[in-house]
C-alpha atoms as a PDB file:
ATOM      1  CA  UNK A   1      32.491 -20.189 -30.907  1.00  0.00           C
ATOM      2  CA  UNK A   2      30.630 -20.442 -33.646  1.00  0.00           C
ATOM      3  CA  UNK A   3      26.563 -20.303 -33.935  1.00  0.00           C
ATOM      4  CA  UNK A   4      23.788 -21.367 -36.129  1.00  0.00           C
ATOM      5  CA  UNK A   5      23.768 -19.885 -39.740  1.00  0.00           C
ATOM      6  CA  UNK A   6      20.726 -17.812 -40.576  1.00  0.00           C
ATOM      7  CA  UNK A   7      19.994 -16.808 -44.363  1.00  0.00           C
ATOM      8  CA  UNK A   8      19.131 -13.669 -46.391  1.00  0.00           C
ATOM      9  CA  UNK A   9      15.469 -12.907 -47.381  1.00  0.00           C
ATOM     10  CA  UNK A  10      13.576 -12.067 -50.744  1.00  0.00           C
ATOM     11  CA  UNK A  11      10.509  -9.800 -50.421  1.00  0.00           C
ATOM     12  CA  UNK A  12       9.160 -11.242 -53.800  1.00  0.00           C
ATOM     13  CA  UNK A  13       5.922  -8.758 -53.130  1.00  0.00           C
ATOM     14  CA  UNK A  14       4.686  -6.253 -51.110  1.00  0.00           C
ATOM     15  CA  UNK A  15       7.603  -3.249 -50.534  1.00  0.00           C
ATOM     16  CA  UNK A  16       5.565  -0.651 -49.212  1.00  0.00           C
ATOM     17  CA  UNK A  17       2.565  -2.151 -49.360  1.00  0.00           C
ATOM     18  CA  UNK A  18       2.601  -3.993 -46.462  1.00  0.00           C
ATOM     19  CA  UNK A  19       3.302  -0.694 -44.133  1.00  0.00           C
ATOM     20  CA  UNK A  20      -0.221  -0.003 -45.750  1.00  0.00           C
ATOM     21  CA  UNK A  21      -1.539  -3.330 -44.538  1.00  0.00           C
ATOM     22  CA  UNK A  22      -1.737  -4.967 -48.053  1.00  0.00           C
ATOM     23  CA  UNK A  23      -0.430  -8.553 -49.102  1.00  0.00           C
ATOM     24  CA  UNK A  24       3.356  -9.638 -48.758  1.00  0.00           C
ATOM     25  CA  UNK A  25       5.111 -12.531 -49.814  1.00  0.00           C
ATOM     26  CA  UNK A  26       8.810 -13.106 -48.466  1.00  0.00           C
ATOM     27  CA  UNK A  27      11.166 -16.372 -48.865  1.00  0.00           C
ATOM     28  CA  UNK A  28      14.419 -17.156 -47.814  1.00  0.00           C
ATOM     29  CA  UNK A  29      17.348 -16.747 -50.051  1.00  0.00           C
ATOM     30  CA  UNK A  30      20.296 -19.307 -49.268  1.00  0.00           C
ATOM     31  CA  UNK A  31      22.816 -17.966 -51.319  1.00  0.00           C
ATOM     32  CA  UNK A  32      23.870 -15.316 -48.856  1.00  0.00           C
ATOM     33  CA  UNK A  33      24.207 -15.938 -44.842  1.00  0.00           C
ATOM     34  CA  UNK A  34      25.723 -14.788 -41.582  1.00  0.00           C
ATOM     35  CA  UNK A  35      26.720 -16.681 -37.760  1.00  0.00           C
ATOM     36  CA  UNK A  36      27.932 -15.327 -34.911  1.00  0.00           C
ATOM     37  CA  UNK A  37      31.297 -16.048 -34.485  1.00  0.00           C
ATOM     38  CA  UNK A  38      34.311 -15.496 -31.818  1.00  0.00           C
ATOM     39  CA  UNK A  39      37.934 -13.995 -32.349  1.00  0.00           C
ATOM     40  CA  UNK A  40      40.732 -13.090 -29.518  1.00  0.00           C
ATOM     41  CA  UNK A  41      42.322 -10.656 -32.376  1.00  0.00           C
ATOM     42  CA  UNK A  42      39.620  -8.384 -34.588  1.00  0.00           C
ATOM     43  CA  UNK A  43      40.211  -6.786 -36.932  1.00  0.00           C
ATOM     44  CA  UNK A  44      38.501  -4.798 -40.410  1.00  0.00           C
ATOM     45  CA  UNK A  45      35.042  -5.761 -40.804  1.00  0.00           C
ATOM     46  CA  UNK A  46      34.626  -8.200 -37.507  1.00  0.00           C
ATOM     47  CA  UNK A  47      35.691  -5.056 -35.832  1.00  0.00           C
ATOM     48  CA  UNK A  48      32.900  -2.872 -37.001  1.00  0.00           C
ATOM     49  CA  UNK A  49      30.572  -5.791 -36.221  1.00  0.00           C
ATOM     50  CA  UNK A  50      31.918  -6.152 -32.606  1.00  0.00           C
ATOM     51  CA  UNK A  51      31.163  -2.288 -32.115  1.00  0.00           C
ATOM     52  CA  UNK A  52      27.779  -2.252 -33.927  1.00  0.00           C
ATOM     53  CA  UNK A  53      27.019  -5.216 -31.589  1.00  0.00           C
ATOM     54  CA  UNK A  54      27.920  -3.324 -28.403  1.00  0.00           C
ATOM     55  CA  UNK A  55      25.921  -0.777 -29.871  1.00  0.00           C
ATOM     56  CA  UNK A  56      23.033  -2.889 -29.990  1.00  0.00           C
ATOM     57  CA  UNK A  57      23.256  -4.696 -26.566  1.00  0.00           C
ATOM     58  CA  UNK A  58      22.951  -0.701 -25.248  1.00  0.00           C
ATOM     59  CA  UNK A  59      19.839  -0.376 -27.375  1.00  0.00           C
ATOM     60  CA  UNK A  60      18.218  -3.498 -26.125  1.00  0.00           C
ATOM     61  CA  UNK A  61      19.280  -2.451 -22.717  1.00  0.00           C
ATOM     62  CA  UNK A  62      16.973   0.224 -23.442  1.00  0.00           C
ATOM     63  CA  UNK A  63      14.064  -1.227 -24.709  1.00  0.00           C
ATOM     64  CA  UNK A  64      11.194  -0.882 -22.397  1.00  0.00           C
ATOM     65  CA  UNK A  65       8.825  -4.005 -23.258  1.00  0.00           C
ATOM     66  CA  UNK A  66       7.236  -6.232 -21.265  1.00  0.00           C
ATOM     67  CA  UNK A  67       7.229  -9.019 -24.778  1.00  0.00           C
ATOM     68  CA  UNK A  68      10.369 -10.478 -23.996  1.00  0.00           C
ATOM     69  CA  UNK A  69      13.632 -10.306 -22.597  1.00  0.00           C
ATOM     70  CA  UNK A  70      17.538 -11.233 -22.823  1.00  0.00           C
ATOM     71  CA  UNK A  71      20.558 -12.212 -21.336  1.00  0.00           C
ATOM     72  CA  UNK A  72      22.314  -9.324 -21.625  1.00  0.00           C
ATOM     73  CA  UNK A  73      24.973 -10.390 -19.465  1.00  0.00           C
ATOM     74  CA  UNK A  74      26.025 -13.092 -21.181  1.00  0.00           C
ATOM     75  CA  UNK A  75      25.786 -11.178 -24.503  1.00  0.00           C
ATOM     76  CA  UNK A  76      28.007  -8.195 -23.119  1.00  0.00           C
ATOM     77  CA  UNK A  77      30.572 -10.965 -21.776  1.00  0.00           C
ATOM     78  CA  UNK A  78      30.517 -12.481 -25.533  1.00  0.00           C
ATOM     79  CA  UNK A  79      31.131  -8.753 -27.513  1.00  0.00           C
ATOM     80  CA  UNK A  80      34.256  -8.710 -24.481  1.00  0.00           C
ATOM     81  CA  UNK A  81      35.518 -11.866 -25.780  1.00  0.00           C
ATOM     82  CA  UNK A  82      35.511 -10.538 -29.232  1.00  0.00           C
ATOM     83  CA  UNK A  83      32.028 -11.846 -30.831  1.00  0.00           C
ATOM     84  CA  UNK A  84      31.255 -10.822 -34.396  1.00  0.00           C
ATOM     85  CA  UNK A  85      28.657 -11.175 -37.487  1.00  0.00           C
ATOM     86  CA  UNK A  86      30.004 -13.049 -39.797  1.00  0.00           C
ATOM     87  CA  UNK A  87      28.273 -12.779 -42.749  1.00  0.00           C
ATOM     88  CA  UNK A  88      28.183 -12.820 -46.789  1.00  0.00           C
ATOM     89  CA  UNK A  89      24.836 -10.697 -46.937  1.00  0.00           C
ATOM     90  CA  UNK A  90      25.796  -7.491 -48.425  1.00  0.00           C
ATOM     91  CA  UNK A  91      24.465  -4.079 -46.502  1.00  0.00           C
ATOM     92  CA  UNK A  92      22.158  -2.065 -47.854  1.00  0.00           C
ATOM     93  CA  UNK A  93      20.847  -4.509 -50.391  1.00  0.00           C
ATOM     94  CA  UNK A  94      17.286  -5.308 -49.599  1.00  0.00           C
ATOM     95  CA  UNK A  95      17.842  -9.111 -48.485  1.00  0.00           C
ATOM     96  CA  UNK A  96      18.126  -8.316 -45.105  1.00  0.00           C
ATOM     97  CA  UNK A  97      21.676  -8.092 -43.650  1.00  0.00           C
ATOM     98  CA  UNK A  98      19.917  -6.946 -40.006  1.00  0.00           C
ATOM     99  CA  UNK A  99      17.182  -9.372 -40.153  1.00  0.00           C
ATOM    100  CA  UNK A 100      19.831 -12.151 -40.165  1.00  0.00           C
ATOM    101  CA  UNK A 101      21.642 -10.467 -37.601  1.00  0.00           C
ATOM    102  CA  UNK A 102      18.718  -9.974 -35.305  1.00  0.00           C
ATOM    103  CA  UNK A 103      17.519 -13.406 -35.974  1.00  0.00           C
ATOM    104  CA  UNK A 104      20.628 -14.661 -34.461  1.00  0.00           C
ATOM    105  CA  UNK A 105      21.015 -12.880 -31.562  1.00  0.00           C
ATOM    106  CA  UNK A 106      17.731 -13.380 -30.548  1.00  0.00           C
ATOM    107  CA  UNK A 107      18.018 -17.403 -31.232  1.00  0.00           C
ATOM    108  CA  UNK A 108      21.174 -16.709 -28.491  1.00  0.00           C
ATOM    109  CA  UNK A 109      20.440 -14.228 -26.161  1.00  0.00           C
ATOM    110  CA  UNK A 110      15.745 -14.475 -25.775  1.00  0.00           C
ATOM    111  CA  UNK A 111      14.871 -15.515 -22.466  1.00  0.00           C
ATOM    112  CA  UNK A 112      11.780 -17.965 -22.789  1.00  0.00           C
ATOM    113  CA  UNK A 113      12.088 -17.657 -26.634  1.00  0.00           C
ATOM    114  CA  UNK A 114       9.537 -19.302 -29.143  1.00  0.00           C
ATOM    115  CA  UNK A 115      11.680 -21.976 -30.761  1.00  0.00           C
ATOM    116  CA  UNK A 116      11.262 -23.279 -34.701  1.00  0.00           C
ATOM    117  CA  UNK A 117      10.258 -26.666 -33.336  1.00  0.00           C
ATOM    118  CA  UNK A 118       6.970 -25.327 -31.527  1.00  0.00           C
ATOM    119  CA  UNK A 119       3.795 -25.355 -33.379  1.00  0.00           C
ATOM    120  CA  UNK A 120       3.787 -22.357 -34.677  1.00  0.00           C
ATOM    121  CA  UNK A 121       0.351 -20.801 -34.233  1.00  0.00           C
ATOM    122  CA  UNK A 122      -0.394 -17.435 -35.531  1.00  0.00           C
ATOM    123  CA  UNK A 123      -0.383 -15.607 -32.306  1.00  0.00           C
ATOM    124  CA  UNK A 124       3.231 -17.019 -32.129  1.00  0.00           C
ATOM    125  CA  UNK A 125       3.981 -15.517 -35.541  1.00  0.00           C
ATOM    126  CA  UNK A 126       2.608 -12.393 -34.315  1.00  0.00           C
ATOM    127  CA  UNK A 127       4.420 -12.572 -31.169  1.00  0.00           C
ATOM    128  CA  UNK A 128       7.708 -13.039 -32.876  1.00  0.00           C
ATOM    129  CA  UNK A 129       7.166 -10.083 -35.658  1.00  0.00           C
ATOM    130  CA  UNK A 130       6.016  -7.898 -33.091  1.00  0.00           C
ATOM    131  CA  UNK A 131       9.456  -8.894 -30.870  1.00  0.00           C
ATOM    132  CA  UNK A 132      11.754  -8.724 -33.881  1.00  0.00           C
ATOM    133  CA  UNK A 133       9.639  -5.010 -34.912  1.00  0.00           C
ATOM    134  CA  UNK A 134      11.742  -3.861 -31.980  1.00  0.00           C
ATOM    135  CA  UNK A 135      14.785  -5.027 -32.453  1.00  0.00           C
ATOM    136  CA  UNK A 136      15.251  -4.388 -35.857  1.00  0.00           C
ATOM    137  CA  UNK A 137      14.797  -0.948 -35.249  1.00  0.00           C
ATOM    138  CA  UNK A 138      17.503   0.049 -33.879  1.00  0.00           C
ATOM    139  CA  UNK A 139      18.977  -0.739 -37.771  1.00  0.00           C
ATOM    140  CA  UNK A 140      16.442   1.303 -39.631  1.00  0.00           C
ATOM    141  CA  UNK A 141      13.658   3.104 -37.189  1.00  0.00           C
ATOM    142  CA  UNK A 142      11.233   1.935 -38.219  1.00  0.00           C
ATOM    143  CA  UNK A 143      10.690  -2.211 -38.692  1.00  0.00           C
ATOM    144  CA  UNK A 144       8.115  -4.768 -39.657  1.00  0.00           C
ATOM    145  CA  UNK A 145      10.049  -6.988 -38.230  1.00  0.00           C
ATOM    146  CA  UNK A 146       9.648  -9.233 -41.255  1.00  0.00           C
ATOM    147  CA  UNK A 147      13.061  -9.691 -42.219  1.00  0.00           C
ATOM    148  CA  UNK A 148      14.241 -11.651 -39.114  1.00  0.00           C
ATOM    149  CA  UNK A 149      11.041 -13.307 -38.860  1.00  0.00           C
ATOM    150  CA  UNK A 150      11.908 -14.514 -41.954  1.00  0.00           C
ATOM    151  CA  UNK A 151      15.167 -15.430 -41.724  1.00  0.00           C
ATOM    152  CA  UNK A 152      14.405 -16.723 -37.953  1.00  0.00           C
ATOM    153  CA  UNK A 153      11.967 -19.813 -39.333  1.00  0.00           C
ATOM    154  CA  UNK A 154      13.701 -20.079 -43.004  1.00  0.00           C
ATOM    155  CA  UNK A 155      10.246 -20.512 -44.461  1.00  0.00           C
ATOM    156  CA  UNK A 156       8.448 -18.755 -46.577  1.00  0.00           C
ATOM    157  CA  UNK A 157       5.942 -16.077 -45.062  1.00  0.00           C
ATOM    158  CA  UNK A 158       2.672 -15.240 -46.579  1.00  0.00           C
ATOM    159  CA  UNK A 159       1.676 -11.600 -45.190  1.00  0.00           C
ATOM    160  CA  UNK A 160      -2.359 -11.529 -45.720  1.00  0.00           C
ATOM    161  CA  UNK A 161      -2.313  -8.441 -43.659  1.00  0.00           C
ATOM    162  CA  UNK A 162      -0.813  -6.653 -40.180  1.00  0.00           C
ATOM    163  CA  UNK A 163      -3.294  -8.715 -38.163  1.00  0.00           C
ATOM    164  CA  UNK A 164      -2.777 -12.341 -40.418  1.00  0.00           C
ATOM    165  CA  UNK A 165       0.514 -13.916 -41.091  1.00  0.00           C
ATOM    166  CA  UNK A 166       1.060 -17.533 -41.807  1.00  0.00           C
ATOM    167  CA  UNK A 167       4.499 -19.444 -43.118  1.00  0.00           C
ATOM    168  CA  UNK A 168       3.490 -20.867 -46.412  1.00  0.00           C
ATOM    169  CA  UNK A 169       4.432 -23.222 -48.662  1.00  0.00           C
ATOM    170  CA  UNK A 170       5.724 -22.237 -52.371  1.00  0.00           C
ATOM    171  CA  UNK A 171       5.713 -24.158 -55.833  1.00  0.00           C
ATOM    172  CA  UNK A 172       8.877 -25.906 -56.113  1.00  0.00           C
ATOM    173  CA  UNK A 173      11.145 -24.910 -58.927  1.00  0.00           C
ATOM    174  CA  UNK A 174      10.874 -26.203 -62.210  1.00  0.00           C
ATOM    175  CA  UNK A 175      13.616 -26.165 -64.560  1.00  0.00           C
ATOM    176  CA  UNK A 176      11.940 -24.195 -67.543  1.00  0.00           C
ATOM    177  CA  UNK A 177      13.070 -20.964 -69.083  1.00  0.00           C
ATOM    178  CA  UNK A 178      11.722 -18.246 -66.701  1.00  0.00           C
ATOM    179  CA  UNK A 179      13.127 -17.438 -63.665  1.00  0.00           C
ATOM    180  CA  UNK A 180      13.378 -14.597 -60.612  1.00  0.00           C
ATOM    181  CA  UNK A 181      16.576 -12.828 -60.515  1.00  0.00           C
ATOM    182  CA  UNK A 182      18.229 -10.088 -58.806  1.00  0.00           C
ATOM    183  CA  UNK A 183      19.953  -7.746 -60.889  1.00  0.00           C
ATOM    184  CA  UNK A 184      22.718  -5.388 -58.928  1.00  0.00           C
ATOM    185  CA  UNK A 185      22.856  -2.314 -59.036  1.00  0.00           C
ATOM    186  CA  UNK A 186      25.883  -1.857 -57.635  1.00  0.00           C
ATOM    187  CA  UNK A 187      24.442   1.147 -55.607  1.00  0.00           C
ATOM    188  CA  UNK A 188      24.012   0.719 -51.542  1.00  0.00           C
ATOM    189  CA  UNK A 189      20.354   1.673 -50.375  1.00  0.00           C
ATOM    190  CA  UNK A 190      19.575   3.460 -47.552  1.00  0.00           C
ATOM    191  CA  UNK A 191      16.291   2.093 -45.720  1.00  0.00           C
ATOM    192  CA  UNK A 192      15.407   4.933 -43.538  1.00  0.00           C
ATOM    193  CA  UNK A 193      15.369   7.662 -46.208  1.00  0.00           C
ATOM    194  CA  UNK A 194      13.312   5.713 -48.599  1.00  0.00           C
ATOM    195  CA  UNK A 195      10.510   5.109 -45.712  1.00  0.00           C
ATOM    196  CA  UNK A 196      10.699   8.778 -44.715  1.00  0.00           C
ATOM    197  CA  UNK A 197      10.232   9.758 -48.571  1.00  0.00           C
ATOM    198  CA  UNK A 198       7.503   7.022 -49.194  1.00  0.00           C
ATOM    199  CA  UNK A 199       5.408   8.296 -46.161  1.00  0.00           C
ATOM    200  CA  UNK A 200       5.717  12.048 -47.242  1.00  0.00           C
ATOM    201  CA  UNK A 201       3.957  10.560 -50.712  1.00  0.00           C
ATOM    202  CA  UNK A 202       1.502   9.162 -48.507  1.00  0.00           C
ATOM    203  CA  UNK A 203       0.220  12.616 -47.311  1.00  0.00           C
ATOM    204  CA  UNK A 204      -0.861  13.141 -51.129  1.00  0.00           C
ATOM    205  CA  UNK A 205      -4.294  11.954 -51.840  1.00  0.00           C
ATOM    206  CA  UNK A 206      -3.449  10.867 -55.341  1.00  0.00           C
ATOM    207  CA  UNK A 207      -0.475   8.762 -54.187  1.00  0.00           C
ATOM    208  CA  UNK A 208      -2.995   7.083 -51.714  1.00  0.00           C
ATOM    209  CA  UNK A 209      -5.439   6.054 -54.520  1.00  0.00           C
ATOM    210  CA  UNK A 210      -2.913   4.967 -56.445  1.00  0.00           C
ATOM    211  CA  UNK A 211      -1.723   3.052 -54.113  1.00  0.00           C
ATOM    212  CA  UNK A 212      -4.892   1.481 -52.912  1.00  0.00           C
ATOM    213  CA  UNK A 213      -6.351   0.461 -56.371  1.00  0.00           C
ATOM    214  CA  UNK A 214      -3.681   0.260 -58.714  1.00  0.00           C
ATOM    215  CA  UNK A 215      -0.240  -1.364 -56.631  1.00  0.00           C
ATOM    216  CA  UNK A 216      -2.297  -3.340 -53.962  1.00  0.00           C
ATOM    217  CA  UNK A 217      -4.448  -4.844 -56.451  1.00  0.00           C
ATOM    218  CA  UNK A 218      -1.429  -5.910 -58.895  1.00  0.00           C
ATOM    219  CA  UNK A 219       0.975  -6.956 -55.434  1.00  0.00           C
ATOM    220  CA  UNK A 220      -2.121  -9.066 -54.421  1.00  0.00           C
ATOM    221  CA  UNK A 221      -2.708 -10.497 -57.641  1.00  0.00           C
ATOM    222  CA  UNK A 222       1.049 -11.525 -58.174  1.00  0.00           C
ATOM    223  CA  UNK A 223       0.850 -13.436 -54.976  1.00  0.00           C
ATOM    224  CA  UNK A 224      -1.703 -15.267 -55.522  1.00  0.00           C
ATOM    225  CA  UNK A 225      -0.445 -15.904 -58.886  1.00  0.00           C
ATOM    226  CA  UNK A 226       2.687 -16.799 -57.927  1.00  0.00           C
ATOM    227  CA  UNK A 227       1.070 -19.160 -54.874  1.00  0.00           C
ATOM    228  CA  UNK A 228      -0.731 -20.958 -57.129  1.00  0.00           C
ATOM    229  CA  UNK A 229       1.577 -21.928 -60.427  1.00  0.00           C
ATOM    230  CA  UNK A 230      -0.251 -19.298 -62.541  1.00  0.00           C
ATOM    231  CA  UNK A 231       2.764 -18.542 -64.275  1.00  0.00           C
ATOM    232  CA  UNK A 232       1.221 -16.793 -67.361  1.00  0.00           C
ATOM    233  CA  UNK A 233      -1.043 -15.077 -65.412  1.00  0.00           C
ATOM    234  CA  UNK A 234       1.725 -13.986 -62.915  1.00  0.00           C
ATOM    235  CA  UNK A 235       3.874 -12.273 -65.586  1.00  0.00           C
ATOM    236  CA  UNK A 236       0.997 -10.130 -66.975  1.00  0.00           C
ATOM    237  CA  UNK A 237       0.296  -8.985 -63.405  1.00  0.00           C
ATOM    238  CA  UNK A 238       4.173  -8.211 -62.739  1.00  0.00           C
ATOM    239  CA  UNK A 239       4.435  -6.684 -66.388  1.00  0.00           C
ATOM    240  CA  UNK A 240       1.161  -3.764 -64.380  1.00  0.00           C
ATOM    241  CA  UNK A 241       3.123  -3.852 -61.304  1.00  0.00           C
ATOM    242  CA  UNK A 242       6.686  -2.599 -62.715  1.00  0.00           C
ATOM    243  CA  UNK A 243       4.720   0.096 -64.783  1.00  0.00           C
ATOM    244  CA  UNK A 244       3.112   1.533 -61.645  1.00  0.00           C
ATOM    245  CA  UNK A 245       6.516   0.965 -59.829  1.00  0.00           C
ATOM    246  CA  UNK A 246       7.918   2.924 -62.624  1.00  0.00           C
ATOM    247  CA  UNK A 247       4.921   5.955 -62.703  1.00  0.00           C
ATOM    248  CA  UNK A 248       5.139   6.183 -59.188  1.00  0.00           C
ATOM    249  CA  UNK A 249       7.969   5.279 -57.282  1.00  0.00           C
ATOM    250  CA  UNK A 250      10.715   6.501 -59.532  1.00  0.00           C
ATOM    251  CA  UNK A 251      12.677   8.204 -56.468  1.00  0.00           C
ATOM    252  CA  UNK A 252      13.095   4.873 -54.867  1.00  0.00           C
ATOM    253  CA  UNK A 253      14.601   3.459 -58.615  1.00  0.00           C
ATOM    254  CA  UNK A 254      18.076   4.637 -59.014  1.00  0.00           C
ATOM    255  CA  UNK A 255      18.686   7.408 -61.995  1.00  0.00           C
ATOM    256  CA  UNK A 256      20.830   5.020 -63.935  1.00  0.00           C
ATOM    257  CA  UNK A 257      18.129   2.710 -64.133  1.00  0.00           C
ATOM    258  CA  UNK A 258      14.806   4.428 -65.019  1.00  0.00           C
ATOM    259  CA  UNK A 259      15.908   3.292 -68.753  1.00  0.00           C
ATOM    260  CA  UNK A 260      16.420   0.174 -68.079  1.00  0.00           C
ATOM    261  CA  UNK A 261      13.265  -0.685 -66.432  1.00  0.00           C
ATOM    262  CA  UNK A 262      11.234   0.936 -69.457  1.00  0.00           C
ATOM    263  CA  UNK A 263      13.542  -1.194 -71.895  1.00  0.00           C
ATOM    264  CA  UNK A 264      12.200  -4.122 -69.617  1.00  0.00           C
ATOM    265  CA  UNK A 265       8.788  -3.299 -70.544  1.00  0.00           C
ATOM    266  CA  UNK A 266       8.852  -2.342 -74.365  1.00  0.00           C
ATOM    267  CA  UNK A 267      10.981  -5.161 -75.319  1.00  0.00           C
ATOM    268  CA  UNK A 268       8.879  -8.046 -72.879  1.00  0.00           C
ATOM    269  CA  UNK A 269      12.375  -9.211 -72.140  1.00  0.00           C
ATOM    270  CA  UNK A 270      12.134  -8.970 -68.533  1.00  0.00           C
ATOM    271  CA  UNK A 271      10.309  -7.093 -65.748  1.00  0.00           C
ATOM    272  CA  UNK A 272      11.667  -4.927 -63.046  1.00  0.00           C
ATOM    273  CA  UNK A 273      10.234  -4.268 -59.608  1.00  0.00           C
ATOM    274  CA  UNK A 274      11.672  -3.046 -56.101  1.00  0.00           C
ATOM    275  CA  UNK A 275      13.471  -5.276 -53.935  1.00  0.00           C
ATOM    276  CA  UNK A 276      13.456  -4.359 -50.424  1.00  0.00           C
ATOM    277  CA  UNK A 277      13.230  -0.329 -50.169  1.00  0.00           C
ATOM    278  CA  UNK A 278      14.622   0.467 -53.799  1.00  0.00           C
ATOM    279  CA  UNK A 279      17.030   3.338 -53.390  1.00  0.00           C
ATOM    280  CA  UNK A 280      19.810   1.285 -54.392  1.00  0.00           C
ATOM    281  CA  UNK A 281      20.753  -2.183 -53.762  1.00  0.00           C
ATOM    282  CA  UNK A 282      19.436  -5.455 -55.569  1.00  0.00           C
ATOM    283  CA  UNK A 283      16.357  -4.856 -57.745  1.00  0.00           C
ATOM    284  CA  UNK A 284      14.440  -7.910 -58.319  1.00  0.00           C
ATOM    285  CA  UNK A 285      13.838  -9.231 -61.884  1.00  0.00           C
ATOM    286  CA  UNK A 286      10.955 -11.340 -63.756  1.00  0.00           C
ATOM    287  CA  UNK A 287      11.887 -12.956 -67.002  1.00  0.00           C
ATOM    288  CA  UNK A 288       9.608 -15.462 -68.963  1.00  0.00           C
ATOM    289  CA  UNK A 289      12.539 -16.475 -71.182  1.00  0.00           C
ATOM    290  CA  UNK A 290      15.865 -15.969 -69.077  1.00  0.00           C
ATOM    291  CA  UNK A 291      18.666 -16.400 -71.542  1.00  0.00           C
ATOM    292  CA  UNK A 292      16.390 -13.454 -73.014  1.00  0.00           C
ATOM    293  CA  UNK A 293      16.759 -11.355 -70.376  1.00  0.00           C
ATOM    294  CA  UNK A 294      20.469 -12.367 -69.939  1.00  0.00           C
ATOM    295  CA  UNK A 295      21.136 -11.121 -73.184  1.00  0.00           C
ATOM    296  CA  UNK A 296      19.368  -7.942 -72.668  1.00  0.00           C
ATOM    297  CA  UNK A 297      21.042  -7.121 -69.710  1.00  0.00           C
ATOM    298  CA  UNK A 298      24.492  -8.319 -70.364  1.00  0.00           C
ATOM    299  CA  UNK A 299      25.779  -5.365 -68.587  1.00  0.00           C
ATOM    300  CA  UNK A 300      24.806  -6.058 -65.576  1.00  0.00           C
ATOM    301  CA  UNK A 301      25.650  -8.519 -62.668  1.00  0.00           C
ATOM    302  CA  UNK A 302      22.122 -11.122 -62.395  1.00  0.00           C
ATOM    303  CA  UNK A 303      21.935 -13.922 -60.087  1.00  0.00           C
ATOM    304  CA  UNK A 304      18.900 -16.432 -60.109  1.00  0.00           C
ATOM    305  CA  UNK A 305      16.735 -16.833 -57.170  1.00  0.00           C
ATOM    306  CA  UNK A 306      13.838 -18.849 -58.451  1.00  0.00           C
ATOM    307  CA  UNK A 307      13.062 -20.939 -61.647  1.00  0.00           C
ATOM    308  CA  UNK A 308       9.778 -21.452 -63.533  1.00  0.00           C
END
């Protein structure tokens, strides 16, 4: 057995700002994917998966929601049989290894599920975030459920706030000399901490203001930048962004790379903000010149995700 292939996600804007109801702008990222697959002999990694899965069926077992509902029978008889995740998404990177996972069981195992095919109405939209909120938590505690929403419809997802989600259609790549890249840190991130830390910040009244006029206006402003093809614009906006990042969420930036975000932003090379929860993991890079940036970080393992 082998089921549909669902694909890892890019929060281009919006970590942290959208548990604060601000703007968010996700996409898929093909490069990295995961199926469900089937094996009489597991071993190593499928094992894990094949106990992490049982783990799960227990947890949706548990979940007392009247939203939806799944064949847990069938799923239980699958994990027997020796179902696993198969997947190339590393954990703990901020493209969402669960989301993909979550996606996929749900495609398999939702009773009366809301299919890609349907018109796809925001209450739908809503629906299915609210559903996948749920799910995913089991992974992390606490979800948007914006990951395997995202990974769910492969489309790109415009977050205009809790309340107002729509999928979204982005400017297709160009081949100029700027690009999006992810630059690894070669660090696993832990979600849950990072949440925990960034609502204990929250309690602090100049963290909120902060927050409120200084990231949510440059994370909206990016967007809509980005949305629209305002490429020059865009960069000036990311150039704020990564120096509030920097100011204000250096806990969530690993040690090793405090210097080389400020390196980022004295030389122009390139721009550095969180991808996912920071922590660890991928961090996302903006580069108006990318051979540039290449150069500056020769160090360091990059991989493209969009061109300008």
């Amino acid at each position: 057995m082998k089921g549909p292939l669902f694909y890892a996600k890019i929060l281009l804007f919006g970590e942290y700002g959208i548990i604060r109801d601000s703007k968010g702008l996700a996409i898929p990222f093909n490069s990295y994917k995961g199926a469900l697959k089937t094996a009489h002999n597991l071993s190593g990694e499928a094992e894990r998966s094949n106990k992490s899965l049982r783990e799960f069926c227990s947890y949706l077992k548990s979940l007392d929601t009247n939203i939806t509902s799944f064949n847990l029978e069938e799923f239980n008889k699958d994990i027997e049989a020796g179902m696993y995740f198969d997947s190339s998404i590393p954990q703990g990177y901020g493209i969402g290894s669960s989301g993909a996972l979550v996606a996929s069981i749900y495609d398999k195992y939702a009773s009366n599920k809301i299919t890609i095919l349907e018109n796809l109405t925001r209450d739908k939209l809503l629906q299915l975030k609210e559903i996948f909120s749920l799910m995913e938590s089991f992974f992390h505690g606490k979800s948007s459920g914006l990951d395997p929403l995202n990974s769910y419809l492969s489309l790109p997802i415009l977050i205009n706030s809790k309340e107002n989600i729509e999928a979204t259609g982005i400017p297709s790549q160009k081949e100029g000399k700027g690009a999006v890249f992810l630059l690894d840190s070669e660090q696993v991130g832990e979600t849950e901490p990072m949440v925990t830390l960034f609502m204990n910040k929250m309690k602090n009244e100049g963290f909120r203001k902060m927050l409120n006029e200084e990231f949510v206006t440059y994370t909206d402003a990016c967007i809509d930048d980005f949305l629209k093809g305002n490429v020059k614009s865009l960069f000036k906006n990311v150039k704020s962004l990564s120096k509030v990042v920097l100011a204000n969420f250096k806990p969530m930036i690993p040690n090793s790379f405090h210097k080389v975000w400020e390196n980022g932003l004295n030389t122009n090379d390139y721009y550095l903000k969180l991808c996912g929860s920071g922590g660890g993991g991928y961090i996302l890079g903006f580069a108006e010149d990318y051979e540039k940036a290449q150069y500056s970080l020769k160090d360091y393992k990059l991989e493209i995700v969009y061109r300008f």
